[in-house]
N, C-alpha and C. Protein backbone atom coordinates (compact mmCIF):
# COMPACT_ATOMS: atom_id res chain seq x y z
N UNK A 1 0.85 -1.17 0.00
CA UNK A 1 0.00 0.00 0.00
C UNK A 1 0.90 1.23 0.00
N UNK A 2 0.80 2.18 -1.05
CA UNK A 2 1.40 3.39 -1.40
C UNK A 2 0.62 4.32 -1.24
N UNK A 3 -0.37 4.59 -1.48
CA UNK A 3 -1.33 5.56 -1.68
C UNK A 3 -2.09 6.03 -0.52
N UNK A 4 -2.32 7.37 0.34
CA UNK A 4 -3.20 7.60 1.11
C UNK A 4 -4.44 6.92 0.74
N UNK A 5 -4.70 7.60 -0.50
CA UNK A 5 -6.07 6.74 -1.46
C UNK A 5 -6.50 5.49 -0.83
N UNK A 6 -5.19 4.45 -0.71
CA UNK A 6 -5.46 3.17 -0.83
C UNK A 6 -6.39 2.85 0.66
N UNK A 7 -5.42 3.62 1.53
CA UNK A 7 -5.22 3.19 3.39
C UNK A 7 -7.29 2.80 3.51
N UNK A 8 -8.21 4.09 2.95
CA UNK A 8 -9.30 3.07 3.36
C UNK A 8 -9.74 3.94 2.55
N UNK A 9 -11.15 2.46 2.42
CA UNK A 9 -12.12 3.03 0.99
C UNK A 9 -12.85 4.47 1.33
N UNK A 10 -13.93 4.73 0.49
CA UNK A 10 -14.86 6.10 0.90
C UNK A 10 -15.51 5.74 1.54
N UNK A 11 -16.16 4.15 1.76
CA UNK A 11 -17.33 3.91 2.75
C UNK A 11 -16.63 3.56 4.25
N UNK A 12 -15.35 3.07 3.97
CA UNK A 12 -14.67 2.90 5.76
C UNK A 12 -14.91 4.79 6.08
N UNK A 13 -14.20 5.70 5.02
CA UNK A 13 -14.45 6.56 5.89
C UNK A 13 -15.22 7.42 6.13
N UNK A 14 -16.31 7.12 5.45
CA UNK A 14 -17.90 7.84 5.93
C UNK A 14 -17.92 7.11 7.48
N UNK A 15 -17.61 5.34 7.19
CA UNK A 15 -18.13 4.75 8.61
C UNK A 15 -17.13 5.30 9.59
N UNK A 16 -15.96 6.23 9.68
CA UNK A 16 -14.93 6.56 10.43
C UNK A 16 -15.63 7.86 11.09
N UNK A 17 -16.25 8.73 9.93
CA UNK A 17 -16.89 10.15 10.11
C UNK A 17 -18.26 10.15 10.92
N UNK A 18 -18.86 8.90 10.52
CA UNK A 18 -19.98 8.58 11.67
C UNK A 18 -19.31 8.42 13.04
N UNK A 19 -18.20 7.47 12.99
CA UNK A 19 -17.84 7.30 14.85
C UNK A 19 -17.49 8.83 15.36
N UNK A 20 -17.30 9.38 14.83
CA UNK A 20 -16.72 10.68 15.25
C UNK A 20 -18.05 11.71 15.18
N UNK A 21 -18.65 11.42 14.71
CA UNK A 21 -20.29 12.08 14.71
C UNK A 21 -21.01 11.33 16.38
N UNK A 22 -20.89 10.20 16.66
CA UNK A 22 -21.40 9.31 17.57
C UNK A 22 -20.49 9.98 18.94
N UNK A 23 -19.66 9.95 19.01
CA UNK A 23 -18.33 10.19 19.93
C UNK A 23 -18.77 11.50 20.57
N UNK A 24 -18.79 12.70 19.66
CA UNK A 24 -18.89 13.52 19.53
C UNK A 24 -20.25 14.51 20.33
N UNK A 25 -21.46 13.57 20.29
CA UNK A 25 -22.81 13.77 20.48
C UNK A 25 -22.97 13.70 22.02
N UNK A 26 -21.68 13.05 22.82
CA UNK A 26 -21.98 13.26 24.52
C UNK A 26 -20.89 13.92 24.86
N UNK A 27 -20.21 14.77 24.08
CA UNK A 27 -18.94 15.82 24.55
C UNK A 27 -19.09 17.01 23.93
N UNK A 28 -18.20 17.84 24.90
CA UNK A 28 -17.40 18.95 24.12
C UNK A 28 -16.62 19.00 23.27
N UNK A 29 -15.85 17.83 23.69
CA UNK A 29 -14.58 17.56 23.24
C UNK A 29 -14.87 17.19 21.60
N UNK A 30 -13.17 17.64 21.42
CA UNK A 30 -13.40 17.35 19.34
C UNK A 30 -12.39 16.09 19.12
N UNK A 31 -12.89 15.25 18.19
CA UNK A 31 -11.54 14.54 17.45
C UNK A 31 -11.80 14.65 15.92
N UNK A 32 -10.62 14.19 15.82
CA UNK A 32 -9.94 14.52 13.99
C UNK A 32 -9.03 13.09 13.70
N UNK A 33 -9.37 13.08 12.81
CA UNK A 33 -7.84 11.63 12.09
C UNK A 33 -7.38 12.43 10.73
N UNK A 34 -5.84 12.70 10.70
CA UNK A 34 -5.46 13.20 10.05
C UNK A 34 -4.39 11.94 9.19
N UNK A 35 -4.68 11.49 7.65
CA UNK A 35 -3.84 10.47 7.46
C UNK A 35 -2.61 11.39 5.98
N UNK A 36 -1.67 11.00 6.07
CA UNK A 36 -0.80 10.92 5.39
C UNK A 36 0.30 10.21 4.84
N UNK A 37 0.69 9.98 3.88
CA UNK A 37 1.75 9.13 3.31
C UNK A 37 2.89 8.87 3.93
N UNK A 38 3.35 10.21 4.52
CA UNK A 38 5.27 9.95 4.96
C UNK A 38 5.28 11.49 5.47
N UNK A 39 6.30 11.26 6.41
CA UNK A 39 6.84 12.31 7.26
C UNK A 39 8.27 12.11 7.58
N UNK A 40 8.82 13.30 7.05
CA UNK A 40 10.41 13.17 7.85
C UNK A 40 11.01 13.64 9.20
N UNK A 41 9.66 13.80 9.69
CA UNK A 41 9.78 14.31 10.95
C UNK A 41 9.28 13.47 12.15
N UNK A 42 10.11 13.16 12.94
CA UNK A 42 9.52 12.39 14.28
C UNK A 42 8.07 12.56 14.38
N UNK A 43 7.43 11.05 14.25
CA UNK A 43 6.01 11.07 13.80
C UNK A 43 5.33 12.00 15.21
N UNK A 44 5.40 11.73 16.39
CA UNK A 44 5.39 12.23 17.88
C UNK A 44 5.20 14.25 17.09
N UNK A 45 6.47 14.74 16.71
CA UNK A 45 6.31 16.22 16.49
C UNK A 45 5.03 16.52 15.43
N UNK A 46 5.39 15.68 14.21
CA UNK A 46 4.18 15.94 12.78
C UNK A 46 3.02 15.94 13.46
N UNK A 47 2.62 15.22 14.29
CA UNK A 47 1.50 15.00 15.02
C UNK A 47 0.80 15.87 15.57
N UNK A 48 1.84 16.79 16.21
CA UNK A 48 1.57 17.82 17.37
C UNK A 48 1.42 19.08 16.23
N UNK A 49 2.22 18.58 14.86
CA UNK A 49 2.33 19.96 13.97
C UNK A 49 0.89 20.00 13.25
N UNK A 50 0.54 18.55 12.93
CA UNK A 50 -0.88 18.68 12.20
C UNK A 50 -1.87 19.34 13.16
N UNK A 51 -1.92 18.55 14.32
CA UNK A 51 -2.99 19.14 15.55
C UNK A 51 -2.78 20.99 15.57
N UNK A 52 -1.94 21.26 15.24
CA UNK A 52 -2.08 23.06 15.73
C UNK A 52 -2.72 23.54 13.77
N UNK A 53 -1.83 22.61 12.46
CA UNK A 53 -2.43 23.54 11.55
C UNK A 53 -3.67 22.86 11.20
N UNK A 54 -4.59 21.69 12.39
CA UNK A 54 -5.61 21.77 12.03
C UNK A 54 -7.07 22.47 12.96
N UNK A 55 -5.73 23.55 13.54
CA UNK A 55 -6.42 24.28 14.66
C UNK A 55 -6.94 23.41 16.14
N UNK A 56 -6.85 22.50 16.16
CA UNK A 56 -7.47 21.54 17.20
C UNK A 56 -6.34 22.38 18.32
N UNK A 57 -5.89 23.34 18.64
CA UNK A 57 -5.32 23.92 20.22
C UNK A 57 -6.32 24.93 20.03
N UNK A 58 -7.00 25.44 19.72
CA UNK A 58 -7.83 26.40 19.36
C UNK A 58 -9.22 26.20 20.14
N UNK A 59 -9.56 25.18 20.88
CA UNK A 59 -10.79 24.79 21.41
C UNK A 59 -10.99 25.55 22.66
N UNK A 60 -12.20 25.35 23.36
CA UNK A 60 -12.78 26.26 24.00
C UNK A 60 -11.93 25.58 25.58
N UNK A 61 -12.02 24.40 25.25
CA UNK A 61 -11.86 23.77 26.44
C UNK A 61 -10.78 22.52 26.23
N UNK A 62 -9.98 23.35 25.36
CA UNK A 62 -8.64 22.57 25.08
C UNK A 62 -8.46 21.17 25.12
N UNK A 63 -9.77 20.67 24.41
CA UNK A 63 -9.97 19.17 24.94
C UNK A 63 -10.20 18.64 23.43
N UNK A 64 -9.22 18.70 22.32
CA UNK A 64 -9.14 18.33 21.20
C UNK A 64 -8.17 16.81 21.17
N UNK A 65 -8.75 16.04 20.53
CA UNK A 65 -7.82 14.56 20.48
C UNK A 65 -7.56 14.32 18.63
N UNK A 66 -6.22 14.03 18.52
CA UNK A 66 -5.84 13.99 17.09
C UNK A 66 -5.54 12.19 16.85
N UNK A 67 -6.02 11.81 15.92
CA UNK A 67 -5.34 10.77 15.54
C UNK A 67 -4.83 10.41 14.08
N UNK A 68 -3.43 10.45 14.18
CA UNK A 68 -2.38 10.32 13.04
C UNK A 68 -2.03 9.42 12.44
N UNK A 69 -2.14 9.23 11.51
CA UNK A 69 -1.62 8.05 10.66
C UNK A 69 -0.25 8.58 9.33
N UNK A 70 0.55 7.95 9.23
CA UNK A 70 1.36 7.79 8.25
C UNK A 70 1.63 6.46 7.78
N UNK A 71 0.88 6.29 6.71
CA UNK A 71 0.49 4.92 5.90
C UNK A 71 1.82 4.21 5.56
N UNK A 72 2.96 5.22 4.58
CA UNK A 72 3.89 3.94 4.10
C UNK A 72 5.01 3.84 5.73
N UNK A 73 4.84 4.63 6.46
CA UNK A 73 5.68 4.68 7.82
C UNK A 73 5.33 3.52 8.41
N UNK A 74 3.71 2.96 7.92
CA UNK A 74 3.45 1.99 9.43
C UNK A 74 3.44 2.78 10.60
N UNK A 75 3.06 4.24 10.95
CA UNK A 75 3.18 4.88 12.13
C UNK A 75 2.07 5.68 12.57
N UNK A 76 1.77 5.58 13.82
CA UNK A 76 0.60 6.51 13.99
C UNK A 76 0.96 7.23 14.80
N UNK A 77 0.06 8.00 15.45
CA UNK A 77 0.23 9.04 16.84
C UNK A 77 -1.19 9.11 17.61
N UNK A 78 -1.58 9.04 18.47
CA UNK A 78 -2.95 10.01 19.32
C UNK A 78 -2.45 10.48 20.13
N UNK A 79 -2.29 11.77 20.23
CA UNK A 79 -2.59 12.56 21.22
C UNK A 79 -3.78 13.71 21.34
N UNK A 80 -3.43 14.58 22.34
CA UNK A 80 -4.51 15.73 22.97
C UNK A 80 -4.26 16.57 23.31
N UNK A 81 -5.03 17.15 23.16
CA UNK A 81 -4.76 18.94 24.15
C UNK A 81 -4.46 18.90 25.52
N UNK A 82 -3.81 20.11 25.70
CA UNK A 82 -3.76 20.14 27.36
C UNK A 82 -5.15 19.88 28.04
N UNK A 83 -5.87 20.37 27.91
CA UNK A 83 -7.26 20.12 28.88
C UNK A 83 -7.27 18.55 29.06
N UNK A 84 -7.59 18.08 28.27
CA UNK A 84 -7.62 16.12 28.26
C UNK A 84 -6.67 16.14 29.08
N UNK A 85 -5.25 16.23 28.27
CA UNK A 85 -3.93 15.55 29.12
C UNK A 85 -3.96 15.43 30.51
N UNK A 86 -4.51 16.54 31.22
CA UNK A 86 -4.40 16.76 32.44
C UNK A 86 -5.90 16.08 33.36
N UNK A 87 -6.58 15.88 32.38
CA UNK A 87 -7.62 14.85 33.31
C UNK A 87 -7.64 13.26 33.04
N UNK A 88 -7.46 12.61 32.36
CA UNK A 88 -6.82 11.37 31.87
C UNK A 88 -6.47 10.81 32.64
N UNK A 89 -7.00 9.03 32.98
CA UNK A 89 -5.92 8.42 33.38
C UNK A 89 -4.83 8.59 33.23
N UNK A 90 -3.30 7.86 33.42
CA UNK A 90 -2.27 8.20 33.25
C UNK A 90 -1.88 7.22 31.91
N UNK A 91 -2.73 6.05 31.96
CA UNK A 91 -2.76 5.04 30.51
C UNK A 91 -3.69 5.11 29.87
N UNK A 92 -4.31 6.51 29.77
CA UNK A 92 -5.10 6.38 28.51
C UNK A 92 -4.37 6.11 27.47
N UNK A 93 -3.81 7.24 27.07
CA UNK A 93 -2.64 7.35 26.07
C UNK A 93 -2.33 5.60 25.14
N UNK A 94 -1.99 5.37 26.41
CA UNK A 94 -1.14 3.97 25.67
C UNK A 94 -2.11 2.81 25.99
N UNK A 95 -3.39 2.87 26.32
CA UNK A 95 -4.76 2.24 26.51
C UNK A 95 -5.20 2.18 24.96
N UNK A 96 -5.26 3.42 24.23
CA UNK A 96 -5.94 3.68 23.71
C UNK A 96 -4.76 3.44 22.28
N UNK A 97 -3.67 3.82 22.29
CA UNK A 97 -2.80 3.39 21.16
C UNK A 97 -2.92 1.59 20.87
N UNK A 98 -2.95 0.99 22.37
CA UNK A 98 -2.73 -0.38 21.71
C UNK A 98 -4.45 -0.78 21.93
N UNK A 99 -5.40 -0.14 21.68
CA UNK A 99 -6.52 -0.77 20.90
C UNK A 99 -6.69 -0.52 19.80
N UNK A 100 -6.15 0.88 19.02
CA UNK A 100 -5.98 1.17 17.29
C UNK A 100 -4.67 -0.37 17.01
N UNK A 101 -3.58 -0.50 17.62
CA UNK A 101 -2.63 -1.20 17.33
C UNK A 101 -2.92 -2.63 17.18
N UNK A 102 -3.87 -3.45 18.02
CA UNK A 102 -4.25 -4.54 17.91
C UNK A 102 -4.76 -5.12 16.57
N UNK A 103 -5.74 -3.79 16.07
CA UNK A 103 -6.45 -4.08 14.52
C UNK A 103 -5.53 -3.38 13.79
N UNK A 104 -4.52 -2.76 13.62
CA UNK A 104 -4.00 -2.03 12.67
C UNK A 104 -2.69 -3.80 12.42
N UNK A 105 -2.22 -4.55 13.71
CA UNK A 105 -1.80 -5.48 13.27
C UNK A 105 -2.65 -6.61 12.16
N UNK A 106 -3.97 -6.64 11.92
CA UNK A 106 -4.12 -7.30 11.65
C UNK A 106 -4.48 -7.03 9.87
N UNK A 107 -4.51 -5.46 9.73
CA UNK A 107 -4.78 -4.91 8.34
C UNK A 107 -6.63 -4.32 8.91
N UNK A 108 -6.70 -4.48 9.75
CA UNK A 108 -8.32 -3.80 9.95
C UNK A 108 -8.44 -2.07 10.37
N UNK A 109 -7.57 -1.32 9.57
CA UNK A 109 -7.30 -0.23 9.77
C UNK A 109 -8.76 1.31 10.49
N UNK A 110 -9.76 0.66 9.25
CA UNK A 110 -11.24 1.14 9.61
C UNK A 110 -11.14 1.07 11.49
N UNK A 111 -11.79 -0.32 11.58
CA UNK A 111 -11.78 -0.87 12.77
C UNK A 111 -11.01 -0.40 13.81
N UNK A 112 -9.52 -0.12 13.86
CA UNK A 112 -8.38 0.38 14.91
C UNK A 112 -9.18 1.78 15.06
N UNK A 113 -9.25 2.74 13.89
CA UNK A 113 -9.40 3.99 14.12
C UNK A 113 -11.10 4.03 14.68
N UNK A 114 -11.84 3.44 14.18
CA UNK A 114 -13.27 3.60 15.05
C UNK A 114 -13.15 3.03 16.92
N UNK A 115 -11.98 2.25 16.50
CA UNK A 115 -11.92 1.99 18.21
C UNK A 115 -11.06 3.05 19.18
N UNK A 116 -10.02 3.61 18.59
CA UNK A 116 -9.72 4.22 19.14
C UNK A 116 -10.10 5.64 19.31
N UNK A 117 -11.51 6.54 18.27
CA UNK A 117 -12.55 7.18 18.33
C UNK A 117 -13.55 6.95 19.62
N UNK A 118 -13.91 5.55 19.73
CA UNK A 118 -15.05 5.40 20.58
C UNK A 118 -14.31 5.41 21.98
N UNK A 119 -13.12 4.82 21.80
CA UNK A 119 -12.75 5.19 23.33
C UNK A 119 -12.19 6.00 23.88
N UNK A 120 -11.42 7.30 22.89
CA UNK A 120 -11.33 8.52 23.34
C UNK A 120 -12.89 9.56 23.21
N UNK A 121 -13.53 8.54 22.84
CA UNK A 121 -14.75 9.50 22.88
C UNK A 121 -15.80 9.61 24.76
N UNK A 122 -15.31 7.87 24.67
CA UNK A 122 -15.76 7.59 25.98
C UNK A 122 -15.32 8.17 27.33
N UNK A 123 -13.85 8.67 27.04
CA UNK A 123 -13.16 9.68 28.18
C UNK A 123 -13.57 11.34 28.04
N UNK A 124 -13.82 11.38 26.67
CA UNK A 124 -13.76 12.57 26.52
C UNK A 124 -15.52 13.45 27.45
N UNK A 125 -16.31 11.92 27.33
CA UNK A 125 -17.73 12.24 27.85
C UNK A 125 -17.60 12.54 29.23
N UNK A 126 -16.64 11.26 29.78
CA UNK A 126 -16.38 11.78 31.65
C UNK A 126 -15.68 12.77 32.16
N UNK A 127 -14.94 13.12 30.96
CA UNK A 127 -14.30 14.98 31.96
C UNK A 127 -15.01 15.99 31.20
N UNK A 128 -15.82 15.66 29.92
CA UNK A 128 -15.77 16.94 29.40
C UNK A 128 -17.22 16.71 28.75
N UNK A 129 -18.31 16.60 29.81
CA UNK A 129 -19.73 16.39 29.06
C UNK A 129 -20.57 17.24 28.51
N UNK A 130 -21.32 16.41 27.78
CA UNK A 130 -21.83 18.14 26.77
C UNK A 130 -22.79 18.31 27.19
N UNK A 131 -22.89 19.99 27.00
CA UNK A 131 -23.46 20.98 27.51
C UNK A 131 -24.54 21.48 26.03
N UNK A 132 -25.48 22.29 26.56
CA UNK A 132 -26.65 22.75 25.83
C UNK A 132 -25.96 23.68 25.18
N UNK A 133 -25.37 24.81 25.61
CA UNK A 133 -24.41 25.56 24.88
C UNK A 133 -23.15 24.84 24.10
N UNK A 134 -22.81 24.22 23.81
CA UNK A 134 -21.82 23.56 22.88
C UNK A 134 -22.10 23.34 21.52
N UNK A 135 -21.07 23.87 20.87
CA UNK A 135 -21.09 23.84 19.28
C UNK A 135 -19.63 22.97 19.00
N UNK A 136 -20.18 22.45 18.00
CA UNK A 136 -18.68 21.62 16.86
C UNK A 136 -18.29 22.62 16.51
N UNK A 137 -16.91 22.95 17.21
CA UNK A 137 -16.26 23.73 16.92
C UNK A 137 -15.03 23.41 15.55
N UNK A 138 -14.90 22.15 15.55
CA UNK A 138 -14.12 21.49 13.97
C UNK A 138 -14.52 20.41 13.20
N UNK A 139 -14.37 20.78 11.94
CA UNK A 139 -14.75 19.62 11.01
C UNK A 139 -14.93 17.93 11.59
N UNK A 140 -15.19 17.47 10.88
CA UNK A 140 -15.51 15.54 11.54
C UNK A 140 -14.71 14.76 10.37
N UNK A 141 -14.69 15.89 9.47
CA UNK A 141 -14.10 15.05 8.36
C UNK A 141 -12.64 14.52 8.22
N UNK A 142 -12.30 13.72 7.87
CA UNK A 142 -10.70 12.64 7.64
C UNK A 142 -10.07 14.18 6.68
N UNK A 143 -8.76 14.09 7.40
CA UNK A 143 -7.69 15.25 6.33
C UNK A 143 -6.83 14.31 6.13
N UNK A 144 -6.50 14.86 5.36
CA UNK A 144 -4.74 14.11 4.08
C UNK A 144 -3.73 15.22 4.17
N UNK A 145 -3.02 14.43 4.26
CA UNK A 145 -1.28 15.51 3.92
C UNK A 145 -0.96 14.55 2.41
């Protein structure tokens, strides 16, 4: 697999844009999956670089979660904003990397990223529940580099 194109069809990621529609519906909190081909930059920094130029530090309540992919790397990233970081178990983080990692071993790429959606969605509901005043403050939609 070469191609962002390839990593998942249009219907995995409508079904990706729904979990993040679902996720989304008992928080404040925002997530994003940002996928790209290759990075020459410590996947950990690109990560943190996509999250700011896709505005996700920009939230009301700094409780934005990114999840990264670089397809021919084999590499991903999730992280979060300060607000999350600081209410979080201390293994979410790596809770939540090796449930995308379990299916991403197996080629079920869809699957990793809807799981690791639903269960940063599921934290994101216990520190950061939504309110009557709350707006989607960012897109739902999958970005490409």
């Amino acid at each position: 697999m070469s191609k962002v194109e390839d990593f998942l069809t249009a219907s995995e990621e409508q079904e990706i844009v729904q979990a993040i529609l679902e996720a989304e519906k008992n928080t404040s909190g925002e997530i994003r999956v940002h996928i790209e081909a290759h990075t020459r930059k410590e996947h950990y920094e690109r990560a943190k670089e996509v999250f700011h130029l896709l505005k996700m530090d920009n939230t009301k309540q700094e409780n934005g979660v990114l999840i990264y992919v670089a397809v021919n790397d084999k590499k991903f990233v999730i992280c979060g904003d300060k607000g999350i970081d600081h209410v979080v178990p201390k293994d979410f983080w790596q809770t939540t990397k090796n449930s995308i990692q379990t299916h991403f071993e197996k080629g079920a790429f869809k699957d990793g990223l809807v799981a690791g959606i639903i269960k940063a969605g599921e934290e994101l509901r216990t520190h950061f529940p939504w309110q009557s005043d709350d707006t989607n403050e960012l897109s739902n939609e999958i970005s490409k580099g």
